[in-house]
C-alpha atoms as a PDB file:
ATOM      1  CA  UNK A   1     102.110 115.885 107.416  1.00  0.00           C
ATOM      2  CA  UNK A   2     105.574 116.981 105.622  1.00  0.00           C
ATOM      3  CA  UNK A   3     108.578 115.523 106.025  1.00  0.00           C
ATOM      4  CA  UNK A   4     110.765 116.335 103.434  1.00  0.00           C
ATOM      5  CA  UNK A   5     108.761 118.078 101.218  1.00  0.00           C
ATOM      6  CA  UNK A   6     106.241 115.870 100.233  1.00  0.00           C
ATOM      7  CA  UNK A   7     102.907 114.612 101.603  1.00  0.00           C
ATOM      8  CA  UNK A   8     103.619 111.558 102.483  1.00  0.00           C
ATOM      9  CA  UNK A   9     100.240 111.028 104.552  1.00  0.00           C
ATOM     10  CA  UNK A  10      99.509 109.940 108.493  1.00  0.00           C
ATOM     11  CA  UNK A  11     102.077 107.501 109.730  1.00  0.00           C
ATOM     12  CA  UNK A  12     100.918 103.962 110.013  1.00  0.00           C
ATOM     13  CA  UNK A  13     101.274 101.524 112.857  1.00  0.00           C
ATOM     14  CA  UNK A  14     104.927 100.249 112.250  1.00  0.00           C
ATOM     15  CA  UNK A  15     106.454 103.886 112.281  1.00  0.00           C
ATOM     16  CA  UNK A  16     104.575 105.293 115.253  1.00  0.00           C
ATOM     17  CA  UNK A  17     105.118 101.767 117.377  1.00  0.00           C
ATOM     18  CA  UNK A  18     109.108 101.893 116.312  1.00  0.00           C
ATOM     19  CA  UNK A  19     109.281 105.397 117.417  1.00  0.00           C
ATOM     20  CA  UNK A  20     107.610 104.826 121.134  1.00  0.00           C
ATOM     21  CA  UNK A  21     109.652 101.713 121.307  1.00  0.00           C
ATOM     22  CA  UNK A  22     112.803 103.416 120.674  1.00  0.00           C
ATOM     23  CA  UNK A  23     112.288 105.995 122.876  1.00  0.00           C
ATOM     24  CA  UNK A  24     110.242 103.781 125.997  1.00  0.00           C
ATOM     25  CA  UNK A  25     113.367 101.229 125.341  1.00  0.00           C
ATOM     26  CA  UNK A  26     116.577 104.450 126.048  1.00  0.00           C
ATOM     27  CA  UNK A  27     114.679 106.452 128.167  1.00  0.00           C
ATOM     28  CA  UNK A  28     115.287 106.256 132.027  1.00  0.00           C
ATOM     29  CA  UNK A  29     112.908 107.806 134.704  1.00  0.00           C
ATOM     30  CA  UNK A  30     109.251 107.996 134.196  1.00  0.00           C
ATOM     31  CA  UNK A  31     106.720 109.873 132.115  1.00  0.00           C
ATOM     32  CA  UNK A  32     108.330 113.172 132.488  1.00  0.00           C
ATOM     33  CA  UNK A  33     111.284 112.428 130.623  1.00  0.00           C
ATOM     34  CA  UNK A  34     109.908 110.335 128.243  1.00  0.00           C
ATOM     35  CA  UNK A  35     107.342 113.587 126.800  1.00  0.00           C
ATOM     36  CA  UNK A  36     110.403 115.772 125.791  1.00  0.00           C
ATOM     37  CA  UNK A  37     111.868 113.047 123.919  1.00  0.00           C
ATOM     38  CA  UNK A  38     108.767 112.045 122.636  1.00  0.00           C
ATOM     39  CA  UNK A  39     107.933 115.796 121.570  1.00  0.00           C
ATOM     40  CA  UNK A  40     111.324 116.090 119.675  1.00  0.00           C
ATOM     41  CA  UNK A  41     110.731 113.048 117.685  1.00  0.00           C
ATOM     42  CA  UNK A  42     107.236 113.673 116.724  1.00  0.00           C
ATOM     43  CA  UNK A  43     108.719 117.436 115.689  1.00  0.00           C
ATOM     44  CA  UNK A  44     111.491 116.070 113.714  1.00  0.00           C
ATOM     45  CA  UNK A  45     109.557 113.627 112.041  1.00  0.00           C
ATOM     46  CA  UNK A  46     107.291 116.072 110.990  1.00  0.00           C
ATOM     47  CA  UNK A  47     104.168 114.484 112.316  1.00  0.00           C
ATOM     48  CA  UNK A  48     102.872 116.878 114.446  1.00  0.00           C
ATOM     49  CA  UNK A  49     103.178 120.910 115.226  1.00  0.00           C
ATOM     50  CA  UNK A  50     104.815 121.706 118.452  1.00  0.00           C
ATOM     51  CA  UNK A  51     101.779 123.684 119.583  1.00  0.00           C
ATOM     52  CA  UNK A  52      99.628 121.000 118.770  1.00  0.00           C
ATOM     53  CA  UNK A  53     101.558 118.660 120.811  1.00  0.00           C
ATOM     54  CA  UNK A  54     101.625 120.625 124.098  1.00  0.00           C
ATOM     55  CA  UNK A  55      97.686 120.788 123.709  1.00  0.00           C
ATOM     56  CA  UNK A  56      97.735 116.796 123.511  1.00  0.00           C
ATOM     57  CA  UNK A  57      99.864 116.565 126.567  1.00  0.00           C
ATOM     58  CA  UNK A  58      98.017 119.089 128.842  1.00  0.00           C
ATOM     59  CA  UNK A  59      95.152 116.804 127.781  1.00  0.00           C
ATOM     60  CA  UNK A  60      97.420 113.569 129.016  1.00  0.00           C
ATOM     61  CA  UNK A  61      97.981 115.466 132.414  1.00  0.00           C
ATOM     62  CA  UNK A  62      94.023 115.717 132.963  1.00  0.00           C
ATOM     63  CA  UNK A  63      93.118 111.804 132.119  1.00  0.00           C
ATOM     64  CA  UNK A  64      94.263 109.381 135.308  1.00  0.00           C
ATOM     65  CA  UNK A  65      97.039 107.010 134.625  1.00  0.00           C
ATOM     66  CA  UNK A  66     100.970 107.132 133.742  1.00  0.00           C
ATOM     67  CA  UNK A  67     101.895 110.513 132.254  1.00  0.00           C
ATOM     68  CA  UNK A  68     104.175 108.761 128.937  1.00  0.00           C
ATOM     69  CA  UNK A  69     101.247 106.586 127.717  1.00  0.00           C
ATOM     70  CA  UNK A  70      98.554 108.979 128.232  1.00  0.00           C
ATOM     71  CA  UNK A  71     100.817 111.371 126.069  1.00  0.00           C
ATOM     72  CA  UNK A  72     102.146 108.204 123.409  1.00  0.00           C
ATOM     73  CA  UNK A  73      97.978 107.219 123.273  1.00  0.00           C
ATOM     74  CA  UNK A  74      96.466 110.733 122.585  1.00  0.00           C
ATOM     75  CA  UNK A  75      99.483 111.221 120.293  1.00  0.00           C
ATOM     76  CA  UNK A  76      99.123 107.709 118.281  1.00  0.00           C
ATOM     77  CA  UNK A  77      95.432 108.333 118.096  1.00  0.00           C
ATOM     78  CA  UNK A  78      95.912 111.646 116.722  1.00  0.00           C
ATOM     79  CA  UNK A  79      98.722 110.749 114.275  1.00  0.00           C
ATOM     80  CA  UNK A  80      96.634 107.448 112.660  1.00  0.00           C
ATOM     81  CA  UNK A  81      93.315 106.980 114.691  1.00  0.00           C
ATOM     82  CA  UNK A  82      92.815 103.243 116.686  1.00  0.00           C
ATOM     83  CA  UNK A  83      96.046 102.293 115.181  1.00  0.00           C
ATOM     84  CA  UNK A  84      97.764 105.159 116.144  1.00  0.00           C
ATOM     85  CA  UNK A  85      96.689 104.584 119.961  1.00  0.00           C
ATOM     86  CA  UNK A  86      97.366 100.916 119.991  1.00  0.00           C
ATOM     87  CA  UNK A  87     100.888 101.502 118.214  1.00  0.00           C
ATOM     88  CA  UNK A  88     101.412 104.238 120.885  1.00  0.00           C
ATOM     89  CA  UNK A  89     100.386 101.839 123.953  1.00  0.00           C
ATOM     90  CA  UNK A  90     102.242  98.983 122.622  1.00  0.00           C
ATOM     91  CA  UNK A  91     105.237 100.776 121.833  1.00  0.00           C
ATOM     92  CA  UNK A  92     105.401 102.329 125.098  1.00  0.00           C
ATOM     93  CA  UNK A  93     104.144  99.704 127.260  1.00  0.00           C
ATOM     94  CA  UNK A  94     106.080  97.150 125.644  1.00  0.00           C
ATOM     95  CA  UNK A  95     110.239  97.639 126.821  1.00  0.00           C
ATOM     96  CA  UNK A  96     109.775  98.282 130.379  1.00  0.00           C
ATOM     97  CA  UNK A  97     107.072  95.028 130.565  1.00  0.00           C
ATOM     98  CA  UNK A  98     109.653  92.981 129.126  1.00  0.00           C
ATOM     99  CA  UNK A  99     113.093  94.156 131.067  1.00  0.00           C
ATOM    100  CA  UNK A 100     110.837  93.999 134.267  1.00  0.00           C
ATOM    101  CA  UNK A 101     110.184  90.271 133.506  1.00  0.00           C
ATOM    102  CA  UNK A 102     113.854  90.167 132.723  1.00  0.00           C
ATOM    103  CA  UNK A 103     115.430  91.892 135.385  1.00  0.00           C
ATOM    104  CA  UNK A 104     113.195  90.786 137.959  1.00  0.00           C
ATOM    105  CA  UNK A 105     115.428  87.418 138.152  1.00  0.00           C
ATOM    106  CA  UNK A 106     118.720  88.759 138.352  1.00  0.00           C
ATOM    107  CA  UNK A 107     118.517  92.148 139.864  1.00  0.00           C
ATOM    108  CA  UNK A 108     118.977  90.739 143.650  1.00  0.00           C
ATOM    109  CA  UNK A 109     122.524  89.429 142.288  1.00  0.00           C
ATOM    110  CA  UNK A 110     123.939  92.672 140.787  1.00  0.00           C
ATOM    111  CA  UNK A 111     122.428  95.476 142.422  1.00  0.00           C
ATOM    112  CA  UNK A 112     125.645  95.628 145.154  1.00  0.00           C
ATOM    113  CA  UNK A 113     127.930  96.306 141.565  1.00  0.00           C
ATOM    114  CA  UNK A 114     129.476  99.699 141.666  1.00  0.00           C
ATOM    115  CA  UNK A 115     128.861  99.551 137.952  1.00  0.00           C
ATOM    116  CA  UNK A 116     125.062  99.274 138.618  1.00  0.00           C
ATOM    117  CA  UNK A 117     124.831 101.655 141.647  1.00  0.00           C
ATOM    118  CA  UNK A 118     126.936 104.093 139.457  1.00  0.00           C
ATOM    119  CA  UNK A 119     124.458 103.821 136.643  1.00  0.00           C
ATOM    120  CA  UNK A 120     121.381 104.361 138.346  1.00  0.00           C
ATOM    121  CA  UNK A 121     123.019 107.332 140.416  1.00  0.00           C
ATOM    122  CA  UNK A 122     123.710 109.365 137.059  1.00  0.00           C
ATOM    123  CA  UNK A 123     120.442 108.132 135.914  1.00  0.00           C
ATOM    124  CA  UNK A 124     118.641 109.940 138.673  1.00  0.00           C
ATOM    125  CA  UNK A 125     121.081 113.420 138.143  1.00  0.00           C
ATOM    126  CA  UNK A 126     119.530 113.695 135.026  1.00  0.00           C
ATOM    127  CA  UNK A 127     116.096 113.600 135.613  1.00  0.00           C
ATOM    128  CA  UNK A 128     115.461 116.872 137.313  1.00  0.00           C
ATOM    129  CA  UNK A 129     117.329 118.833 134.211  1.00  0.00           C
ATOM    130  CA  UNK A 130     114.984 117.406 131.701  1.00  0.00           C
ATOM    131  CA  UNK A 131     112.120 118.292 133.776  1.00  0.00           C
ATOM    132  CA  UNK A 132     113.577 121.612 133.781  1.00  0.00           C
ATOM    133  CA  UNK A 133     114.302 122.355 130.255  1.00  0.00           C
ATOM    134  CA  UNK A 134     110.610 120.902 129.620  1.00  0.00           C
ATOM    135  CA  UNK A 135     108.778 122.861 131.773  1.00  0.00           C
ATOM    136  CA  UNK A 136     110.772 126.126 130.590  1.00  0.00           C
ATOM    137  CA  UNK A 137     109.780 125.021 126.788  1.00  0.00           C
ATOM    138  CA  UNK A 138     106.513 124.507 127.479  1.00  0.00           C
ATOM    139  CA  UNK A 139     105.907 127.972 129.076  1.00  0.00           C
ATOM    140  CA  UNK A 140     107.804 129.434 126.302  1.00  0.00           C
ATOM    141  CA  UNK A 141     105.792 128.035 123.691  1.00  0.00           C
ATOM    142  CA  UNK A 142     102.341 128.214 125.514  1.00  0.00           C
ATOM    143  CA  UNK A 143     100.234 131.364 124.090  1.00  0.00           C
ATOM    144  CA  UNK A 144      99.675 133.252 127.258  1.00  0.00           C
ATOM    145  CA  UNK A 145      97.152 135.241 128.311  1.00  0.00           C
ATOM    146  CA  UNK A 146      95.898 137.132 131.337  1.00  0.00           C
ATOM    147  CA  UNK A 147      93.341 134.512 132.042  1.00  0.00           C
ATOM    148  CA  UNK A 148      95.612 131.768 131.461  1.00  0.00           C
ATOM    149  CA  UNK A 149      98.609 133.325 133.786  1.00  0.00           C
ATOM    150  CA  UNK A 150      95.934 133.848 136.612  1.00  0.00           C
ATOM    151  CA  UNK A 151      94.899 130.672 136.721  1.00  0.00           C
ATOM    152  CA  UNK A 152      97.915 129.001 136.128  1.00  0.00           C
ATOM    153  CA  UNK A 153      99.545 130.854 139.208  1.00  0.00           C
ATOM    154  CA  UNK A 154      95.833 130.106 141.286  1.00  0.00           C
ATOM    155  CA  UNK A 155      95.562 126.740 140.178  1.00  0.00           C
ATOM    156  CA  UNK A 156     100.157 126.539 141.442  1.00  0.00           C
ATOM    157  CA  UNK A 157      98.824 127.442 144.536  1.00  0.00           C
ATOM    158  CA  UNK A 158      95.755 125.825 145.421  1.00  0.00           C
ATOM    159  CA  UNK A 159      97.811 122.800 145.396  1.00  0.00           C
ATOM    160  CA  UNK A 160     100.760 123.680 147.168  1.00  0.00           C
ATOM    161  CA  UNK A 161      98.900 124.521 149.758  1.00  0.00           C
ATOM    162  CA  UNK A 162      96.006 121.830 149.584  1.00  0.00           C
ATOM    163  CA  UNK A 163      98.008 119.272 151.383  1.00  0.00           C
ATOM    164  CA  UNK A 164      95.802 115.958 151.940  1.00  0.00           C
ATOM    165  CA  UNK A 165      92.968 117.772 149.495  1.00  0.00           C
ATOM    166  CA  UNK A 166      95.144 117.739 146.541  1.00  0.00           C
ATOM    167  CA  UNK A 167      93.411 115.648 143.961  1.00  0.00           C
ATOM    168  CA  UNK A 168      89.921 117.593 144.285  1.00  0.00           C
ATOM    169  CA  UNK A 169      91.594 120.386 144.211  1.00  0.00           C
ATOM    170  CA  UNK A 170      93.616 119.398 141.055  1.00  0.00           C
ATOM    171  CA  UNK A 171      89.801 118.334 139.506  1.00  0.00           C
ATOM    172  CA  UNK A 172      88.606 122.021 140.490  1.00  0.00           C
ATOM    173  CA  UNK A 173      91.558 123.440 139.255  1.00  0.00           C
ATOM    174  CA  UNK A 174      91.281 121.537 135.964  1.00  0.00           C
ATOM    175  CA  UNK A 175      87.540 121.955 135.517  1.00  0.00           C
ATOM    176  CA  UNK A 176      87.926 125.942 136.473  1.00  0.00           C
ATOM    177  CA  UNK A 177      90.491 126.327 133.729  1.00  0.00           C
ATOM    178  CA  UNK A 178      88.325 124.137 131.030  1.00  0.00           C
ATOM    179  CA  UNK A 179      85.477 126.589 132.213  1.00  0.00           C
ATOM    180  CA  UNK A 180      87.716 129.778 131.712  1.00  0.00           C
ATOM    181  CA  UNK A 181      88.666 128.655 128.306  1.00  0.00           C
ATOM    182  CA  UNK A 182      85.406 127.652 127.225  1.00  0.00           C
ATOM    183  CA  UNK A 183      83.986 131.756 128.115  1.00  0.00           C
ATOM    184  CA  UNK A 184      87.549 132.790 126.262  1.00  0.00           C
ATOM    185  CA  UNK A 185      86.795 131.246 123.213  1.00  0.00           C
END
């Protein structure tokens, strides 16, 4: 892992904890805005190739439980084994544990602020833009093939339309594609 020209090694549990800190501490709305920060810091650090990362968070998508620490856990544990994945849980569990605990006193007070209704509106404007751009860089970067398309567009479907079905269908989807790639490979 290169980051300015030198191998410096795996990170160790103080850099990769700081990191999801940072970012689980500034980031506002959920999972899906926390991954493309979380992708451009492990890319500018050098830890991890782009590609490589994508393939970590399809595998976050797959696993039950919130999208950001599935992603920070499989990324940690890649980037420095146990530690990694505890520094990645910690760091990400961490901020929004503690303002919770904070907040939770106070937030009946201040919540009929203009300040804090203004806030939390632009908060919520920006969420759907990061998805965006995310979701366009992923496709970008994804290496596509005919298989891959067709079942991406199937699996789109299936779900729409699946209505009250939608998490079997999700687990066919998901086990149909593992099978596809499996035969591909």
């Amino acid at each position: 892992m290169k980051t300015d020209g030198t191998d410096q090694g795996p990170p160790g549990f103080w850099p990769i904890f700081l990191m999801f800190f940072g970012i689980s501490s500034l980031t506002i709305g959920g999972g899906y805005v926390m991954v493309p920060v979380i992708q451009r810091a492990v890319a500018k650090r050098g830890w991890l190739p782009e590609d490589e990362f994508y393939d970590l968070f399809a595998m976050a998508q797959v696993v039950p439980g919130p999208l950001a620490l599935n992603t920070a856990t499989f990324v940690g544990r890649r980037l420095a084994g146990f530690r990694g994945f505890a520094a990645g849980f910690l760091g990400v569990i961490l901020p929004p544990f503690v303002a919770i605990v904070a907040l939770a006193a106070v937030i009946g007070r201040v919540r009929h602020l203009p300040a804090v209704r203004g806030f939390l509106e632009g908060a919520y404007a920006v969420v759907p833009g990061l998805v965006a751009a995310f979701a366009v860089n992923m496709v970008r970067k994804r290496k596509w093939t005919a298989t891959r398309a067709a079942l991406s567009v199937a699996g789109a479907a299936a779900l729409i339309l699946s209505g009250s079905w939608a998490v079997p269908v999700f687990f066919a989807v998901a086990a149909a594609a593992w099978l596809a790639e499996g035969r591909a490979r």
